[in-house]
PDB file of N, CA and C in Angstrom:
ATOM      1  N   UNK A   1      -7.808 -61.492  50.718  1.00  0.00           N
ATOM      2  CA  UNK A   1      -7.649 -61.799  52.122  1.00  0.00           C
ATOM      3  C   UNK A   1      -8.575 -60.884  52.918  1.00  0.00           C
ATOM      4  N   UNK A   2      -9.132 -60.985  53.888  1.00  0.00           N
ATOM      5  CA  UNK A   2      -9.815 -60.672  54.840  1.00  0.00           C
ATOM      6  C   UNK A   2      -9.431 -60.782  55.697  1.00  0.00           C
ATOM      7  N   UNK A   3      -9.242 -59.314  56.574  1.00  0.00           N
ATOM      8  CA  UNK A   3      -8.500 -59.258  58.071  1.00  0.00           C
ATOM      9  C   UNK A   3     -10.092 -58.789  58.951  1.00  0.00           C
ATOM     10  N   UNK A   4      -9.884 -58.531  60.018  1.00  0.00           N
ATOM     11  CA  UNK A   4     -10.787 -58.203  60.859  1.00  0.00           C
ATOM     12  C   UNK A   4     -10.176 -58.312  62.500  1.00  0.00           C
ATOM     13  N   UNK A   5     -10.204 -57.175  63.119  1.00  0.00           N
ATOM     14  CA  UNK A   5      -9.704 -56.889  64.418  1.00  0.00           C
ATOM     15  C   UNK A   5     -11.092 -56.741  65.186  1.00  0.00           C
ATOM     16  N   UNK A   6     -10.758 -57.661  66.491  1.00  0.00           N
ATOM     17  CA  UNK A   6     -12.368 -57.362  67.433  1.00  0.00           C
ATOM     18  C   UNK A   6     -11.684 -57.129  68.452  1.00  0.00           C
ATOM     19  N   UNK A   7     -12.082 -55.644  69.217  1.00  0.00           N
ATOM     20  CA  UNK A   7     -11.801 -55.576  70.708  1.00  0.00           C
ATOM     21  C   UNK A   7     -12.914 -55.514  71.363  1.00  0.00           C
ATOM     22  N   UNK A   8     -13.046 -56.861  72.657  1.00  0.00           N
ATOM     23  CA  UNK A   8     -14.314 -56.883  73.594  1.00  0.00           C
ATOM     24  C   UNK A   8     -14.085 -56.041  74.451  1.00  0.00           C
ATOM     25  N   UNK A   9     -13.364 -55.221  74.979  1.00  0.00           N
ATOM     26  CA  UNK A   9     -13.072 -54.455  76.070  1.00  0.00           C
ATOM     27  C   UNK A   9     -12.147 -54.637  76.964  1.00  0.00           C
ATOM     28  N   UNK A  10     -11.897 -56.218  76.628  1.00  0.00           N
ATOM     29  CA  UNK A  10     -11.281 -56.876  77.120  1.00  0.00           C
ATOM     30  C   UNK A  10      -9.714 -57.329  76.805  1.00  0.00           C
ATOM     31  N   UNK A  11     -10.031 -58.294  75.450  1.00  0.00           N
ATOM     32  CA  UNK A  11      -9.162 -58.981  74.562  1.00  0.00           C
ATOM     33  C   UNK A  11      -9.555 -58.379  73.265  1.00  0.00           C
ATOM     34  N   UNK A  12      -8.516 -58.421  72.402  1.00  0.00           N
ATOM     35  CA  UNK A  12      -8.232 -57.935  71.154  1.00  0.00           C
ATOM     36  C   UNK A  12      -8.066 -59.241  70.456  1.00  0.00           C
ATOM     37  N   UNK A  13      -8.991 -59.903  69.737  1.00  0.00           N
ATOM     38  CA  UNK A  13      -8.744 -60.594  68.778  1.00  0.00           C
ATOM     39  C   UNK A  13      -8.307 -60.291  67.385  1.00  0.00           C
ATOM     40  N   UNK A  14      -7.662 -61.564  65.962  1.00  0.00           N
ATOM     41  CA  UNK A  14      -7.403 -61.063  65.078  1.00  0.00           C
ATOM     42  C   UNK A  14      -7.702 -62.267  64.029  1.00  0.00           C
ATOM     43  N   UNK A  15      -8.500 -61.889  62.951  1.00  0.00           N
ATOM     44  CA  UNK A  15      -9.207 -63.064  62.429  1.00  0.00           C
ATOM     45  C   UNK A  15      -8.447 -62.910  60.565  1.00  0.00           C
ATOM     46  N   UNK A  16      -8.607 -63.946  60.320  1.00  0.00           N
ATOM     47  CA  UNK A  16      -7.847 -63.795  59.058  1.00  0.00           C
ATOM     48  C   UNK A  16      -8.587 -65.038  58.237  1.00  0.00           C
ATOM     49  N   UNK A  17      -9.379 -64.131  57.121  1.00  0.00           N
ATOM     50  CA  UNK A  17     -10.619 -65.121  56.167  1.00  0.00           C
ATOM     51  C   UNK A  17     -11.334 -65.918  57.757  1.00  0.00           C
ATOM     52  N   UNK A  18     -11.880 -64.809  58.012  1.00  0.00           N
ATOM     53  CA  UNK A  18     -12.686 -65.807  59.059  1.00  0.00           C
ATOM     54  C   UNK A  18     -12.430 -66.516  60.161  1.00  0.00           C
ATOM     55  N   UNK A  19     -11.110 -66.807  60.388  1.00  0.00           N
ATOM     56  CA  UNK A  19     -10.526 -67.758  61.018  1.00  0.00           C
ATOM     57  C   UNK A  19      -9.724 -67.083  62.520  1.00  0.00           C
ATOM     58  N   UNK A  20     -10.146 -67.301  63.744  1.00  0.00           N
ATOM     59  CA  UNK A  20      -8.892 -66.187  64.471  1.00  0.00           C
ATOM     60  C   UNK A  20      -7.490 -66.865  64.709  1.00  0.00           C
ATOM     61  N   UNK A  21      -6.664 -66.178  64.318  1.00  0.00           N
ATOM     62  CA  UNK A  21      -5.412 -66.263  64.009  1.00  0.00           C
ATOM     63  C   UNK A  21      -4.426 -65.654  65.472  1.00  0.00           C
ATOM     64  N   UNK A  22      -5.044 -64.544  66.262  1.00  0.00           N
ATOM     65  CA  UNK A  22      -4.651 -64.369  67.158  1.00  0.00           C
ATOM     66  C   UNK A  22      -5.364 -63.963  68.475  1.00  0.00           C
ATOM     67  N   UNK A  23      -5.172 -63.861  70.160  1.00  0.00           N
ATOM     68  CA  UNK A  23      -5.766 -63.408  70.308  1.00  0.00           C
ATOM     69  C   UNK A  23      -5.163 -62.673  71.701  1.00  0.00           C
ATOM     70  N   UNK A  24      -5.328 -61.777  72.183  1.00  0.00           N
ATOM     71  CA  UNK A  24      -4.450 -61.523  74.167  1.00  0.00           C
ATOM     72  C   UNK A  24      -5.184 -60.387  74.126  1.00  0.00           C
ATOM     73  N   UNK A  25      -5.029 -60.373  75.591  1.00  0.00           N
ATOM     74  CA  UNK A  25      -5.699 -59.496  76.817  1.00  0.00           C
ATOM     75  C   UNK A  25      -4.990 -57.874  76.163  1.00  0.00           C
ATOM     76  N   UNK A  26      -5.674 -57.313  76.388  1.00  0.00           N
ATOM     77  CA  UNK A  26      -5.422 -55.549  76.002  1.00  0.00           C
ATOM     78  C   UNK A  26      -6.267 -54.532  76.975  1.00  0.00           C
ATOM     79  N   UNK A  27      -5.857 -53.502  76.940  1.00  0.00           N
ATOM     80  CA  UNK A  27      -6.239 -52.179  77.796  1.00  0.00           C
ATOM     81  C   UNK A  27      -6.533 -51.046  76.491  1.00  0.00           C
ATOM     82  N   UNK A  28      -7.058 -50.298  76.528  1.00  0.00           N
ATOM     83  CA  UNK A  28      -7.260 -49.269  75.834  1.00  0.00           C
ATOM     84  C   UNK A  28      -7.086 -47.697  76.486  1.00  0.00           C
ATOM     85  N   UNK A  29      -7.033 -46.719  75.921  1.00  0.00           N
ATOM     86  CA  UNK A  29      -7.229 -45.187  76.282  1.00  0.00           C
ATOM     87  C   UNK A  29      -8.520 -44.914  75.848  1.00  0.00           C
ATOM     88  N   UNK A  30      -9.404 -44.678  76.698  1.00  0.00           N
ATOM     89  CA  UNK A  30     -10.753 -44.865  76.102  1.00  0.00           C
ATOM     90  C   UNK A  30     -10.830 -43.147  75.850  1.00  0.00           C
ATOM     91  N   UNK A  31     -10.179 -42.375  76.029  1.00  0.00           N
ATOM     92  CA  UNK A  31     -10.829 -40.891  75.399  1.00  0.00           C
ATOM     93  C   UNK A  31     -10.582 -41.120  74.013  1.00  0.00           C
ATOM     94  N   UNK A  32     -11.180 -39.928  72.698  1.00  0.00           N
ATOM     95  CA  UNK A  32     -11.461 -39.791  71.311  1.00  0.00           C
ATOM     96  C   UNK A  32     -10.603 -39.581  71.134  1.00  0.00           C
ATOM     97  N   UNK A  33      -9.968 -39.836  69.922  1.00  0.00           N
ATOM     98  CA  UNK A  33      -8.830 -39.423  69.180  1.00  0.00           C
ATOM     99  C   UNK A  33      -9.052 -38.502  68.889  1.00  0.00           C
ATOM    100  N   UNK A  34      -8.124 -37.338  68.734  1.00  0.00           N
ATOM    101  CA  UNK A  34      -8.734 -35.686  68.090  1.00  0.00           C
ATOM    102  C   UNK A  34      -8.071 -35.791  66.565  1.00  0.00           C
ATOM    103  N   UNK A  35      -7.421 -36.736  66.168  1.00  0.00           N
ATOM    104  CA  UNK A  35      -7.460 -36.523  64.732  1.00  0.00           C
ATOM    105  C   UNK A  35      -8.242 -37.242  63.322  1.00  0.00           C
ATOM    106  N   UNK A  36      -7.810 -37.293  62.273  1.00  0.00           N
ATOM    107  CA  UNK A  36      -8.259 -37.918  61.598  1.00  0.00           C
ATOM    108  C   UNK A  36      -7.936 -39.850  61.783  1.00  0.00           C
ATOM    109  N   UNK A  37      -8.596 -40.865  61.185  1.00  0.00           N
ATOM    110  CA  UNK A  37      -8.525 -41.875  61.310  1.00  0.00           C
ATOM    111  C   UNK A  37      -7.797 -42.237  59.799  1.00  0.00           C
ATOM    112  N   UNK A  38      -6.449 -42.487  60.006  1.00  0.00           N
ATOM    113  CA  UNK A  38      -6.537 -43.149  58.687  1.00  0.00           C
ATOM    114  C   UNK A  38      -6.315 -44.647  58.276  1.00  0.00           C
ATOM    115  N   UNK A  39      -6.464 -44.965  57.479  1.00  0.00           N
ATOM    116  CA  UNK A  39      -7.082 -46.365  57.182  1.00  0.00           C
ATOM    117  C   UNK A  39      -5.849 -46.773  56.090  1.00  0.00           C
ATOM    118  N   UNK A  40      -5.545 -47.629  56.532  1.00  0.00           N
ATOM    119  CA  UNK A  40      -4.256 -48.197  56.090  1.00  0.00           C
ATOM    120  C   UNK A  40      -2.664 -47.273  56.265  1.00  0.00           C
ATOM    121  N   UNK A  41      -2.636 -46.933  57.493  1.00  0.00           N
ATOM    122  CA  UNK A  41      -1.311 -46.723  57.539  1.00  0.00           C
ATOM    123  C   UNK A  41      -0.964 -46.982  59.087  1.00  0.00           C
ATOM    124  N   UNK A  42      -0.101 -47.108  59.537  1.00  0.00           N
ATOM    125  CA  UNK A  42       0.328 -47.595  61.067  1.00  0.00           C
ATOM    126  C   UNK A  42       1.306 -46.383  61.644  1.00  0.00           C
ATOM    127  N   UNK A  43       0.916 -45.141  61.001  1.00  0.00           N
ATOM    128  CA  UNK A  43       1.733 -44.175  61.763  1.00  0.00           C
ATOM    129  C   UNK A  43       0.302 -42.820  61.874  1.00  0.00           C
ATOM    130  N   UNK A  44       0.646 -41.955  62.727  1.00  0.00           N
ATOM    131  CA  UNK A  44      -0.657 -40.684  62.869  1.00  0.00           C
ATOM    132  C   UNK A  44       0.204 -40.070  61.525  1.00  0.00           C
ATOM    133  N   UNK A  45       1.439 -40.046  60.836  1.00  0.00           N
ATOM    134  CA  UNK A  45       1.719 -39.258  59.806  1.00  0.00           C
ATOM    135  C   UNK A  45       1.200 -39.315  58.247  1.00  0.00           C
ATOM    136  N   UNK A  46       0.872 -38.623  57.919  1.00  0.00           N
ATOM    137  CA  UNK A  46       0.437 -39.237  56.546  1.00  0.00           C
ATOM    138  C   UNK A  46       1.272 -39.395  55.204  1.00  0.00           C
ATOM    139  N   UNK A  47       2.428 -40.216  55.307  1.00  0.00           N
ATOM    140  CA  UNK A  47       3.340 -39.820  54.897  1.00  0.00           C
ATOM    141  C   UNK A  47       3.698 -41.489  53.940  1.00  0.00           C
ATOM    142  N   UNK A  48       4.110 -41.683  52.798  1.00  0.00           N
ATOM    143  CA  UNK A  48       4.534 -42.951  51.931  1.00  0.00           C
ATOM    144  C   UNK A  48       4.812 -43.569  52.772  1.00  0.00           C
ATOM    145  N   UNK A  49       5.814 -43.526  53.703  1.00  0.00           N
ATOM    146  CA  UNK A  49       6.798 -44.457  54.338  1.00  0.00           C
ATOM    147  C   UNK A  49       5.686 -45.260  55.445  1.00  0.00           C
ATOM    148  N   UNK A  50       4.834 -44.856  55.844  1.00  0.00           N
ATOM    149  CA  UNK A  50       3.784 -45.701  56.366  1.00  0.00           C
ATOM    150  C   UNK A  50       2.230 -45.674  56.100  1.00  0.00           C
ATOM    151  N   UNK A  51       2.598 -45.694  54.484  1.00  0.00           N
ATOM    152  CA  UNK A  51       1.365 -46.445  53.676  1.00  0.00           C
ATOM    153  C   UNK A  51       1.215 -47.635  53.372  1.00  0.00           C
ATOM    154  N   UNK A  52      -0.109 -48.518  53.983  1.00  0.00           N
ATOM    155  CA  UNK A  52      -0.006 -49.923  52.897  1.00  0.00           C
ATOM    156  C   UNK A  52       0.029 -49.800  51.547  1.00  0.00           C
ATOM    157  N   UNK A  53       0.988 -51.120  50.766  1.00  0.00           N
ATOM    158  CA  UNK A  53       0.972 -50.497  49.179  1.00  0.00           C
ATOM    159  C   UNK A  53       0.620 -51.564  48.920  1.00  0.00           C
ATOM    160  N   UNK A  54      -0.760 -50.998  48.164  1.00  0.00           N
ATOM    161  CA  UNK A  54      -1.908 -52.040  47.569  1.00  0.00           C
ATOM    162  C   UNK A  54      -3.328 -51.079  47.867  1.00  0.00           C
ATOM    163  N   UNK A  55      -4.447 -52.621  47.958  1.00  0.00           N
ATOM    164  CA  UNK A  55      -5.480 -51.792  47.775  1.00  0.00           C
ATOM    165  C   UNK A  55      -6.678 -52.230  49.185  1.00  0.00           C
ATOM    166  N   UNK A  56      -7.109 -50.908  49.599  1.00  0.00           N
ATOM    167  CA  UNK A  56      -7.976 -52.135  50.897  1.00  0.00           C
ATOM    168  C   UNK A  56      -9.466 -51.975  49.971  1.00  0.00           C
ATOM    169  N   UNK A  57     -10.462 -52.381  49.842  1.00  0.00           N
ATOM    170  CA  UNK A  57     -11.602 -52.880  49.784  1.00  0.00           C
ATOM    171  C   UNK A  57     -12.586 -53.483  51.093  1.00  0.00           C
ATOM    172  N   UNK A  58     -13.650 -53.100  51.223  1.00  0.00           N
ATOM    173  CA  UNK A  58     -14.740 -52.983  52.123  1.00  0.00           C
ATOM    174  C   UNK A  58     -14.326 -52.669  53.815  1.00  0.00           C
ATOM    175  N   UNK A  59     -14.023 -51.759  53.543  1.00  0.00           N
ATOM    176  CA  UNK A  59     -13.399 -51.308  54.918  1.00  0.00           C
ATOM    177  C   UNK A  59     -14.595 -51.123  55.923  1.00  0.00           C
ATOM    178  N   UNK A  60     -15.117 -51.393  56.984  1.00  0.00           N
ATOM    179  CA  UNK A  60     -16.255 -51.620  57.770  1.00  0.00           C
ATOM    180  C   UNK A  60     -15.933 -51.389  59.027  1.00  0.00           C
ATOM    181  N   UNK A  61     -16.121 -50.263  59.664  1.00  0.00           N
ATOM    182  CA  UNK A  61     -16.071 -50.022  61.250  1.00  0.00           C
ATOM    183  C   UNK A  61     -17.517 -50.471  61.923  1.00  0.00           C
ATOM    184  N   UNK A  62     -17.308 -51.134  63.126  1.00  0.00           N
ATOM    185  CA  UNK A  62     -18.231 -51.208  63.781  1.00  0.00           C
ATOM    186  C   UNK A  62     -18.016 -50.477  65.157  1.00  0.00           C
ATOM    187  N   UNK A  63     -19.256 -50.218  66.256  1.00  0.00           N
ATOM    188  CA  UNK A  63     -19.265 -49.619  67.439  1.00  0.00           C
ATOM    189  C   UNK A  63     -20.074 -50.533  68.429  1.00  0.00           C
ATOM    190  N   UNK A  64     -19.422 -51.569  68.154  1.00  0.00           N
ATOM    191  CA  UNK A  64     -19.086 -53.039  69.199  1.00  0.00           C
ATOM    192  C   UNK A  64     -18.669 -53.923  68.997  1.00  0.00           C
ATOM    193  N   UNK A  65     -18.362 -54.983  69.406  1.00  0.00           N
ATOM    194  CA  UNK A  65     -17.825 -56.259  69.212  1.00  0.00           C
ATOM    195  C   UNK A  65     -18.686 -57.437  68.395  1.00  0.00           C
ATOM    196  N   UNK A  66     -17.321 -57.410  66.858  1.00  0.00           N
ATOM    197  CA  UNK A  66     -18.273 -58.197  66.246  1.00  0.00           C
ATOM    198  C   UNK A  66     -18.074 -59.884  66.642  1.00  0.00           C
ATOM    199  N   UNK A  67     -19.308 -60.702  66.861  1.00  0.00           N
ATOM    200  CA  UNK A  67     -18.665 -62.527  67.815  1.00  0.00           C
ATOM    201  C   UNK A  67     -17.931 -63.167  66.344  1.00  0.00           C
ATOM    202  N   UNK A  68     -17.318 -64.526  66.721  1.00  0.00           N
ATOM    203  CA  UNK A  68     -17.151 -65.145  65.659  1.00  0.00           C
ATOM    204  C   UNK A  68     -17.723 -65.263  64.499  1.00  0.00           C
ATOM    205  N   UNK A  69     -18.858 -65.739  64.855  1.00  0.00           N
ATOM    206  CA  UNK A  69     -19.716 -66.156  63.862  1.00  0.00           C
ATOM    207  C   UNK A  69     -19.889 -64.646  62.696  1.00  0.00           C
ATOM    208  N   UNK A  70     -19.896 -63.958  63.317  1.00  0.00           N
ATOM    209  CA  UNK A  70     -20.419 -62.976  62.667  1.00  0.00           C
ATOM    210  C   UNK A  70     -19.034 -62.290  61.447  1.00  0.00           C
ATOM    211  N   UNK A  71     -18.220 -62.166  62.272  1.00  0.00           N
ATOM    212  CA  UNK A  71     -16.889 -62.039  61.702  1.00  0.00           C
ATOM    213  C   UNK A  71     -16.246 -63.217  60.282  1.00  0.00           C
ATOM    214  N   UNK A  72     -16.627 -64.565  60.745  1.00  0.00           N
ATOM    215  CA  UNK A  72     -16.966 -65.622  59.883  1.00  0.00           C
ATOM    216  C   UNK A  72     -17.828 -65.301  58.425  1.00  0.00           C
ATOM    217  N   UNK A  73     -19.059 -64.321  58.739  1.00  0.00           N
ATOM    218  CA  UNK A  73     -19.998 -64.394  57.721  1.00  0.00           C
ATOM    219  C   UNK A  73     -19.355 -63.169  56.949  1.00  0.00           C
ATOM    220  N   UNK A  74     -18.927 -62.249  57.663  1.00  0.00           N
ATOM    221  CA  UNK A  74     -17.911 -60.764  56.624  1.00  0.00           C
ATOM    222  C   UNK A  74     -16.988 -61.490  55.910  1.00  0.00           C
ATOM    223  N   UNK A  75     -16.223 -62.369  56.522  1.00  0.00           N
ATOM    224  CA  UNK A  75     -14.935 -63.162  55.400  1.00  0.00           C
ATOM    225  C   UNK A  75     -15.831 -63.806  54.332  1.00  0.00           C
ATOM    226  N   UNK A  76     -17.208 -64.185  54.662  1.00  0.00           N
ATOM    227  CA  UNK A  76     -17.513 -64.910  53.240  1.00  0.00           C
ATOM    228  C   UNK A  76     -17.988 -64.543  52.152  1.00  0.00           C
ATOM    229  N   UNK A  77     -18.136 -62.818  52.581  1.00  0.00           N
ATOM    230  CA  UNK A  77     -18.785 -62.070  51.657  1.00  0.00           C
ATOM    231  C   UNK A  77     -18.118 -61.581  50.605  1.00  0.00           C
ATOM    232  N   UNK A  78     -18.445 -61.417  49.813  1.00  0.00           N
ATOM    233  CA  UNK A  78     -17.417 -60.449  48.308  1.00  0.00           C
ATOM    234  C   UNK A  78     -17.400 -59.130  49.334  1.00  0.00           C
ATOM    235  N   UNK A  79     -16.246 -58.145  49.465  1.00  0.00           N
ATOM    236  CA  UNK A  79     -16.366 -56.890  49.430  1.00  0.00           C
ATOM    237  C   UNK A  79     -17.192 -56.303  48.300  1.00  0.00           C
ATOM    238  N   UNK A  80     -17.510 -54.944  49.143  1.00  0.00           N
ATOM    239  CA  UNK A  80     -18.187 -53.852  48.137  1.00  0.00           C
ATOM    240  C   UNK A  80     -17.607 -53.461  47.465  1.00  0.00           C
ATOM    241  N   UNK A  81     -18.052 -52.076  46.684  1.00  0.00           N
ATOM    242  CA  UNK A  81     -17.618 -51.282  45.687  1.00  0.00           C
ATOM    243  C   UNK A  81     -16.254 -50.491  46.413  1.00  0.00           C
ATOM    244  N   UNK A  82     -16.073 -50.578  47.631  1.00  0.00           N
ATOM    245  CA  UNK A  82     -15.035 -49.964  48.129  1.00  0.00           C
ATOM    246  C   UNK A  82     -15.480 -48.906  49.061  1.00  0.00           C
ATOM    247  N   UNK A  83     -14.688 -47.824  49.679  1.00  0.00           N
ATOM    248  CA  UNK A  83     -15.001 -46.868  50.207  1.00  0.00           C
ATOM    249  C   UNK A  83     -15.345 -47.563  51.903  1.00  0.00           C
ATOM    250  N   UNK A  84     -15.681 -46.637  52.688  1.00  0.00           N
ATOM    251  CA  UNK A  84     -15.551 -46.959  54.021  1.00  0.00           C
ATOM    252  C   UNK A  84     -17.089 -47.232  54.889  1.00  0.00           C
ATOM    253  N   UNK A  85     -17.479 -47.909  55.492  1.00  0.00           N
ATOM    254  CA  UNK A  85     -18.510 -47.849  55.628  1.00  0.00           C
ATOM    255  C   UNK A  85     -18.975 -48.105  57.128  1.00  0.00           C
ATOM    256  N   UNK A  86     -19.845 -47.159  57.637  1.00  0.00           N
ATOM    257  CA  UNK A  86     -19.733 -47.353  59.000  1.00  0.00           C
ATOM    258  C   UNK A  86     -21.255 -47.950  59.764  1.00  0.00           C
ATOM    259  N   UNK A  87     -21.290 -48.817  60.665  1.00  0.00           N
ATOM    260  CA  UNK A  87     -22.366 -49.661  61.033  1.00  0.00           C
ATOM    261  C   UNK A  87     -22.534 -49.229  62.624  1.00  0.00           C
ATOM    262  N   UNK A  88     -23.789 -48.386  63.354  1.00  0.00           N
ATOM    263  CA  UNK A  88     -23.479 -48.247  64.147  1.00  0.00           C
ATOM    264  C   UNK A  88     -24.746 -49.253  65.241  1.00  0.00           C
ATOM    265  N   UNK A  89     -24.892 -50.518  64.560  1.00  0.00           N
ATOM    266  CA  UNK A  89     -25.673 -51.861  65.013  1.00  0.00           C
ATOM    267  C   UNK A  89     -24.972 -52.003  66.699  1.00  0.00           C
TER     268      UNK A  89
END
């Protein structure tokens, strides 16, 4: 499965194998986070109880908004070897 979250600044979309699955208006806190980012869990703790259990593969940050189409062409790709990879296009 292939997830992918796009925020325009605006709206927060949510695409699933390519497809958007969801989408609404959002606000952000635009200052930096001062901690670490972690990647697969939904709490700042780093703790089992809010770990995904499984495995993520081609994890890809971008530093803008990726359009449909483009988001479309990441779902069709095989993930990589793994590990995190950052695009600053």
């Amino acid at each position: 499965m292939h997830l992918a979250a796009v925020y325009d600044g605006q709206m927060l979309s949510l695409y699933q194998d390519g497809v958007q699955v969801a989408q609404r208006a959002s606000s952000v806190n635009p200052s930096v986070w001062p901690g670490e980012l972690h990647v697969g869990q939904y709490s700042g703790q780093p703790t089992a109880d809010y770990q995904v259990t499984g495995r993520l593969t081609g994890v890809r940050l971008y530093h803008r908004p990726l359009d449909a189409q483009e988001v479309a062409e990441q779902a069709s790709q095989t993930p990589g070897g793994g590990g995190v990879a950052s695009d600053n296009r």
